[in-house]
N, C-alpha and C. Protein backbone atom coordinates (compact mmCIF):
# COMPACT_ATOMS: atom_id res chain seq x y z
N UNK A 1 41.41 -6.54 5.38
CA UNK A 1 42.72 -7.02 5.67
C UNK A 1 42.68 -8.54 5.82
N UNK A 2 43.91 -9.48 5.17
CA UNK A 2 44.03 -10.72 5.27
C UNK A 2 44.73 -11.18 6.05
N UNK A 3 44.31 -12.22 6.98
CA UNK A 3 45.13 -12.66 8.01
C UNK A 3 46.02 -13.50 7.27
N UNK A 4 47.21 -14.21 7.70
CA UNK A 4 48.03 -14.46 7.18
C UNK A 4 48.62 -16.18 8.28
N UNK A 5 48.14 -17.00 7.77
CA UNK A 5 48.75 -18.72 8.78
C UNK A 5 49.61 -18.70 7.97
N UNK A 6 50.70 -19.33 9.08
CA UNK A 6 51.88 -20.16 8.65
C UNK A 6 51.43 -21.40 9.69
N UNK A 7 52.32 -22.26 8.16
CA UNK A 7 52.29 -23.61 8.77
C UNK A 7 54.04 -24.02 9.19
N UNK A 8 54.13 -24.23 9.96
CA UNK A 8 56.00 -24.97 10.55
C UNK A 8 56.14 -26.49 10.84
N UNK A 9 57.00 -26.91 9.51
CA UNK A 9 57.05 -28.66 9.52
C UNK A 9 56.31 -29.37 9.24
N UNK A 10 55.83 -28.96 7.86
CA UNK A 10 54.34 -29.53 7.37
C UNK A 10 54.77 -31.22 7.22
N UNK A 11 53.99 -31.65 7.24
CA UNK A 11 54.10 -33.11 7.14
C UNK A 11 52.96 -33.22 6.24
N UNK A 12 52.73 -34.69 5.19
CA UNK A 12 51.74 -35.17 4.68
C UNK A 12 50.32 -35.21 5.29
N UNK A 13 50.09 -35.57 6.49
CA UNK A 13 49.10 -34.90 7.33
C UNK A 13 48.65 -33.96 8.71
N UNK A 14 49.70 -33.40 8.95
CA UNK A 14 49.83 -31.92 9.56
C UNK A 14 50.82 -31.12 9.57
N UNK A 15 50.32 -30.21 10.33
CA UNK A 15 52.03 -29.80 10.42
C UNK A 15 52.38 -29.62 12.05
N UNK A 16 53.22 -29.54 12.17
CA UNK A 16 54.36 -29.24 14.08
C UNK A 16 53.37 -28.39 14.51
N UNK A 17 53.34 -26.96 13.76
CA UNK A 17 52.42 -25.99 14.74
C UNK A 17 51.98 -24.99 13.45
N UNK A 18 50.72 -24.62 13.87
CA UNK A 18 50.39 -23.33 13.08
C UNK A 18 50.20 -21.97 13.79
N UNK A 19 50.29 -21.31 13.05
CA UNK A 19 50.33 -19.22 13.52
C UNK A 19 49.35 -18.61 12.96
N UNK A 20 48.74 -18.22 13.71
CA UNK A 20 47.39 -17.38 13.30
C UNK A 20 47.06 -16.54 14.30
N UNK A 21 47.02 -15.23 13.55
CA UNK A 21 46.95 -13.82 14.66
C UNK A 21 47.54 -13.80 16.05
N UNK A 22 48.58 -14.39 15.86
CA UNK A 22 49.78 -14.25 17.32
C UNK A 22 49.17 -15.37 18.15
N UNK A 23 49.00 -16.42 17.69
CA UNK A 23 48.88 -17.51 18.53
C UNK A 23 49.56 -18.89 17.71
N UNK A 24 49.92 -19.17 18.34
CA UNK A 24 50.38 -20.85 17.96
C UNK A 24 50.03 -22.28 19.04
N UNK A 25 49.76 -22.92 17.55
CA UNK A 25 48.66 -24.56 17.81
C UNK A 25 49.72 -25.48 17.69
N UNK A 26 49.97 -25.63 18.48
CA UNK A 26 51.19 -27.13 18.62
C UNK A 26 50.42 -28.47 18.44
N UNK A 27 51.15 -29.04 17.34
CA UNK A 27 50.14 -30.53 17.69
C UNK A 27 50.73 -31.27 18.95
N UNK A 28 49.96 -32.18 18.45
CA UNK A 28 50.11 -33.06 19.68
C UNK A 28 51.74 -33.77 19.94
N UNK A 29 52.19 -33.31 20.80
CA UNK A 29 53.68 -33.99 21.41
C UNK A 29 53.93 -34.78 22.50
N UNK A 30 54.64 -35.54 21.54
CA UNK A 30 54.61 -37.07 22.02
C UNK A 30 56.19 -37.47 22.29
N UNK A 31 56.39 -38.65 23.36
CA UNK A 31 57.88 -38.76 23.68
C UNK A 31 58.25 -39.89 22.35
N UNK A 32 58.02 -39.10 20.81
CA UNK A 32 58.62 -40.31 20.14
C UNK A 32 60.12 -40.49 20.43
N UNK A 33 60.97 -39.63 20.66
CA UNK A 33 62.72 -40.29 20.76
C UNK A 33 62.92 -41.08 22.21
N UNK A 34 61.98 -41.15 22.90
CA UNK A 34 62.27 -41.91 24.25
C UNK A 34 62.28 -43.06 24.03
N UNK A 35 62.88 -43.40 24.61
CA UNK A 35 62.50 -45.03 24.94
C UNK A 35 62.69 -46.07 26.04
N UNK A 36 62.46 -44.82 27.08
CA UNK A 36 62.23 -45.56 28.22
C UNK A 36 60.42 -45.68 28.33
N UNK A 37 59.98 -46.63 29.48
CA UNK A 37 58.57 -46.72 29.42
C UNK A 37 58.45 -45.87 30.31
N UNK A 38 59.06 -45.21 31.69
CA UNK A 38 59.02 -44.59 32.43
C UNK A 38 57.72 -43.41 32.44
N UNK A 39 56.86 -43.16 33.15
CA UNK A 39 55.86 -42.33 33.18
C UNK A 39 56.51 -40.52 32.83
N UNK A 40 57.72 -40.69 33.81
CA UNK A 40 58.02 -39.60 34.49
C UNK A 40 58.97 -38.62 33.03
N UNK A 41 60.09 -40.09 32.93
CA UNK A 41 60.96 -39.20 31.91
C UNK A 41 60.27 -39.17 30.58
N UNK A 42 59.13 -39.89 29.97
CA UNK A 42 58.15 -39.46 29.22
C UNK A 42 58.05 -38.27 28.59
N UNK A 43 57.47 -37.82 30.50
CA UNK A 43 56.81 -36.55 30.72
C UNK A 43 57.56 -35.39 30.52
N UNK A 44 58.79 -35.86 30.85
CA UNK A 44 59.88 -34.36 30.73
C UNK A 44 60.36 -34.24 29.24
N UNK A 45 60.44 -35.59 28.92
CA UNK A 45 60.51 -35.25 27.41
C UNK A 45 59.34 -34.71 26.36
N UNK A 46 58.00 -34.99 26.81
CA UNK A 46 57.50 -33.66 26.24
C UNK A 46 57.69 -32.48 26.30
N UNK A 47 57.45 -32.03 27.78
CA UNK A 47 57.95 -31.08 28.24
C UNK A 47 58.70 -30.20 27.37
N UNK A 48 60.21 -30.78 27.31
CA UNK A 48 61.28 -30.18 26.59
C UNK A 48 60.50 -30.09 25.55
N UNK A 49 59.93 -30.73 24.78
CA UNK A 49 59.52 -30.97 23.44
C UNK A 49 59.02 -29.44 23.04
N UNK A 50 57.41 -29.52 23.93
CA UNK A 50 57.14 -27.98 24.41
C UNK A 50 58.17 -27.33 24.25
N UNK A 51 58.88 -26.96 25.12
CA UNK A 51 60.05 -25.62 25.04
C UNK A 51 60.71 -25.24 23.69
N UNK A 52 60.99 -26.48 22.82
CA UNK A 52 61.52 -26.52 21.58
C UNK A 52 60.65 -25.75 20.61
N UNK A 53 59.21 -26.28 20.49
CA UNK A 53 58.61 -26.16 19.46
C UNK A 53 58.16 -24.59 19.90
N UNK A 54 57.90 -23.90 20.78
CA UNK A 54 57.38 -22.89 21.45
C UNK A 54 58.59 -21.98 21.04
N UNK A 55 60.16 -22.23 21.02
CA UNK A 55 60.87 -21.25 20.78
C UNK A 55 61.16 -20.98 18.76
N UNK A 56 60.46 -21.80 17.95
CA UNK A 56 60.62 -21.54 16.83
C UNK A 56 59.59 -20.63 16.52
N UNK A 57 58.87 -20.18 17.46
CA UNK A 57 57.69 -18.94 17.00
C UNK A 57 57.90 -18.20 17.78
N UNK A 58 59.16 -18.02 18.67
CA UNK A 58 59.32 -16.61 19.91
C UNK A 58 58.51 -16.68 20.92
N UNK A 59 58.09 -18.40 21.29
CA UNK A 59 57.21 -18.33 22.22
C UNK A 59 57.83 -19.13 23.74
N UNK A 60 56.83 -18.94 24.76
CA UNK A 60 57.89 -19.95 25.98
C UNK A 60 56.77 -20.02 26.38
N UNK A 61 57.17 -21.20 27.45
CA UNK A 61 55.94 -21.54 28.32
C UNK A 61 55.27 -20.91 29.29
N UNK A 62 55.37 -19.63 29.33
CA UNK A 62 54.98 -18.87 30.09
C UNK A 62 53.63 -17.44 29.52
N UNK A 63 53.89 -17.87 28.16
CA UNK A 63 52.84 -17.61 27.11
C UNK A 63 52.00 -18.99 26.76
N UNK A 64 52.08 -19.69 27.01
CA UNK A 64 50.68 -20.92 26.83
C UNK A 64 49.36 -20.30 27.29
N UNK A 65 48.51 -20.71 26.74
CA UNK A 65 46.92 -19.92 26.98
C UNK A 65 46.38 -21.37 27.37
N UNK A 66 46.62 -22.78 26.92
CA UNK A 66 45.44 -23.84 27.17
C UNK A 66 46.82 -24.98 26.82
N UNK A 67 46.27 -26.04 27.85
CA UNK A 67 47.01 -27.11 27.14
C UNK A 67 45.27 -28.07 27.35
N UNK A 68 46.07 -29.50 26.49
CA UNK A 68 45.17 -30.65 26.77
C UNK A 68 46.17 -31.69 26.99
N UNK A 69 46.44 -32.53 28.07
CA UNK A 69 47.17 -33.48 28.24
C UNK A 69 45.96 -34.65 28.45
N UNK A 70 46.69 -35.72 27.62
CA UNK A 70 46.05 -37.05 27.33
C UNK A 70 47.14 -37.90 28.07
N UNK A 71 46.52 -38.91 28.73
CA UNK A 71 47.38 -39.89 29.19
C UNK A 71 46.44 -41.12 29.29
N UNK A 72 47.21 -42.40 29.00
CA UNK A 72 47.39 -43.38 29.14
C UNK A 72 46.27 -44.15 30.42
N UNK A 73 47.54 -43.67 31.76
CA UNK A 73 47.12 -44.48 32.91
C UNK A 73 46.73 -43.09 33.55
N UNK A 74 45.29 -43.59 34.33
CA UNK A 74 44.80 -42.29 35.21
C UNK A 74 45.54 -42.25 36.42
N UNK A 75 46.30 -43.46 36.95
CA UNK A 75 47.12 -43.23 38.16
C UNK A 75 48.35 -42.55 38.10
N UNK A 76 48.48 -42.07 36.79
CA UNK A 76 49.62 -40.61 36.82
C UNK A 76 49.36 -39.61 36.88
N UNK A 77 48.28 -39.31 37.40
CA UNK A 77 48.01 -37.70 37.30
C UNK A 77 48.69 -37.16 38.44
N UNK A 78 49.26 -37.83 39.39
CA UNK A 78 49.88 -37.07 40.78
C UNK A 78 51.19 -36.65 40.08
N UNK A 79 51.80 -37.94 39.27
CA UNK A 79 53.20 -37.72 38.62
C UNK A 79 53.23 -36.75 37.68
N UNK A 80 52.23 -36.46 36.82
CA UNK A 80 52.29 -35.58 35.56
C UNK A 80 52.41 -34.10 36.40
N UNK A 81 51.31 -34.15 37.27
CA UNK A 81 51.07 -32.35 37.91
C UNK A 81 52.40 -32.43 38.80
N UNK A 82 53.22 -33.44 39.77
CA UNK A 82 54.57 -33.37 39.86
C UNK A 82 55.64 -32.46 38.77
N UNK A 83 55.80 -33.12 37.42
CA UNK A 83 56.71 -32.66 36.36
C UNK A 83 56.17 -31.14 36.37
N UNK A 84 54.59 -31.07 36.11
CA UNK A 84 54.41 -30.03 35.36
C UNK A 84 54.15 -28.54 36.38
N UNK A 85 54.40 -29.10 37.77
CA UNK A 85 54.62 -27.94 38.75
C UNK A 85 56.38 -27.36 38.66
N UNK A 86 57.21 -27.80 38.87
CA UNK A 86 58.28 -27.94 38.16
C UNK A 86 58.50 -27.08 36.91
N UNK A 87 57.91 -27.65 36.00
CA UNK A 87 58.53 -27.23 34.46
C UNK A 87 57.42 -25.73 34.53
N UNK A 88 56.59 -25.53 34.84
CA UNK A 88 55.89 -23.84 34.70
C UNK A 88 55.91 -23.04 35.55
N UNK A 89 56.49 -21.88 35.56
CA UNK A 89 56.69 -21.06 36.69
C UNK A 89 56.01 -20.79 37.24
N UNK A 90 55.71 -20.45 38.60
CA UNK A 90 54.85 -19.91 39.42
C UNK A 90 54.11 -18.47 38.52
N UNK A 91 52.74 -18.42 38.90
CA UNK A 91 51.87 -17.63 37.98
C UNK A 91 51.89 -17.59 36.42
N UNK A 92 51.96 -18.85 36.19
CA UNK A 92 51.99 -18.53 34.60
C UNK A 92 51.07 -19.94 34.15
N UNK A 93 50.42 -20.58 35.40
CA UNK A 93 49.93 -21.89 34.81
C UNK A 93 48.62 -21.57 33.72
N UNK A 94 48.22 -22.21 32.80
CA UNK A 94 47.25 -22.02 32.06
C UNK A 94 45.78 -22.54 32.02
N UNK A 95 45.22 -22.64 30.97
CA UNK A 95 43.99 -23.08 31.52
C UNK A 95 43.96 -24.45 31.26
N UNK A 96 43.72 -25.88 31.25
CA UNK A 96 43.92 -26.75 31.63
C UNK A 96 42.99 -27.95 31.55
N UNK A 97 43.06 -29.25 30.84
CA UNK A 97 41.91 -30.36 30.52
C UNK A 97 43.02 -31.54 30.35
N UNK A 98 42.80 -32.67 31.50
CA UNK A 98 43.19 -33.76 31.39
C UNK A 98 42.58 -35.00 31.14
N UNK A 99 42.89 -35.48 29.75
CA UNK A 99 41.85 -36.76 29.71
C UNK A 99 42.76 -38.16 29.64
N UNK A 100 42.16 -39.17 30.27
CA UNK A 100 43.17 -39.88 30.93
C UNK A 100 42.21 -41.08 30.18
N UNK A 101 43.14 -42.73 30.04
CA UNK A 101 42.82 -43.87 29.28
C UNK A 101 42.50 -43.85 27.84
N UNK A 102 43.48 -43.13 27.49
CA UNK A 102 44.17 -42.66 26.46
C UNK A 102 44.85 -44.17 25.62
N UNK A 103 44.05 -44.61 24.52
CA UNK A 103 45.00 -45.74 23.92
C UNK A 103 45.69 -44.54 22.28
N UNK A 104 46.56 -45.03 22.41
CA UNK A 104 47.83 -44.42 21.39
C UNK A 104 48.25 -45.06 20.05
N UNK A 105 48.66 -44.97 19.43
CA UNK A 105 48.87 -45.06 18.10
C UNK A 105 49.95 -46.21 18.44
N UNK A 106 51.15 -45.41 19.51
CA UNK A 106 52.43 -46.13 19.83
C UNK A 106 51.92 -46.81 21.40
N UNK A 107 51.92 -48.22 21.27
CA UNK A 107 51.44 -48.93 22.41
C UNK A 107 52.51 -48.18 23.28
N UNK A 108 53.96 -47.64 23.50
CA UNK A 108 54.93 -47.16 24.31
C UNK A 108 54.39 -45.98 25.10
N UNK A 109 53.46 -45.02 24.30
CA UNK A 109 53.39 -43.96 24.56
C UNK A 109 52.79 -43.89 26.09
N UNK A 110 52.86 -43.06 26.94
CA UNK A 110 51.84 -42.92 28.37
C UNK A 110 51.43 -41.42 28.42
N UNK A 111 51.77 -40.36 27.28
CA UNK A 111 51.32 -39.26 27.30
C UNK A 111 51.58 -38.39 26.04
N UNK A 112 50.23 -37.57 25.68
CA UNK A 112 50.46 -36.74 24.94
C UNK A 112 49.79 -35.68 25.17
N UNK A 113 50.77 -33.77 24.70
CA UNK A 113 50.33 -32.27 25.34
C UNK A 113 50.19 -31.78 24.22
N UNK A 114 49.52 -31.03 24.19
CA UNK A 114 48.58 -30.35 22.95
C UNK A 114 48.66 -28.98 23.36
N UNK A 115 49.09 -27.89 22.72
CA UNK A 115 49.42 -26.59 23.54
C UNK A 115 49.04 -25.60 22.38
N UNK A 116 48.29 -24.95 23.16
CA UNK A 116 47.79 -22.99 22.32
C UNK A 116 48.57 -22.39 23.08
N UNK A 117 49.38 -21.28 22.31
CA UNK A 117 50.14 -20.45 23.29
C UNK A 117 50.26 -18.68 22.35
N UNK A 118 50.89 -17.77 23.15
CA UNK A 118 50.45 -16.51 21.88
C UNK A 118 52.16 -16.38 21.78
N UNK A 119 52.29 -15.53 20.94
CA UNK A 119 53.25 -15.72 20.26
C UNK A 119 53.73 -14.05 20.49
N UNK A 120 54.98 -13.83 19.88
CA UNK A 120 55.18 -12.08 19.91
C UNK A 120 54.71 -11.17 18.50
């Protein structure tokens, strides 16, 4: 039997997310429409970002298996686990790797979430 990937929003060098055996690989999301420098609203705008890309495969954040959040400045990690206590419901947090001094493509950027999650 052949497993079967889809790719969603391929771009010239990736794509948004891929599907493979009921899991989906979100790339990396980033607050490109922001444009405040703000740490915080950044953060929620990934966030959302998450929620978006997670519901084009029937998925929510409450199915995430792993994230990797990259940031910028290491003195946000109180602010990031702030947002991200908030945005995930109680018992559903995942498994979890923060790497911090993070230089970016977009000097603006102060964070980017990288999410495996399973799918239906």
């Amino acid at each position: 039997m052949t497993s079967t990937i889809e790719r969603i929003d391929t771009k010239e060098t990736y794509s948004e997310i891929v599907v493979h055996n009921n899991t989906a690989y979100l790339s990396g999301q980033v607050p490109w429409r922001c444009e405040s420098s703000d740490f915080i609203t950044q953060t929620l705008e990934v966030f959302n970002l998450i929620d978006l890309q997670l519901a084009k495969v029937n998925s929510n954040k409450t199915k995430i298996l792993s994230l990797r959040i990259y940031m910028k400045n290491p003195e946000n990690y109180d602010a990031m686990n702030s947002v991200f206590k908030n945005w995930i419901p109680i018992g559903f947090a995942p498994s979890r790797a923060t790497i911090c001094n993070v230089t970016f493509p977009n000097p603006n950027w102060q964070i980017e979430v990288i999410v495996i999650a399973a799918t239906d």
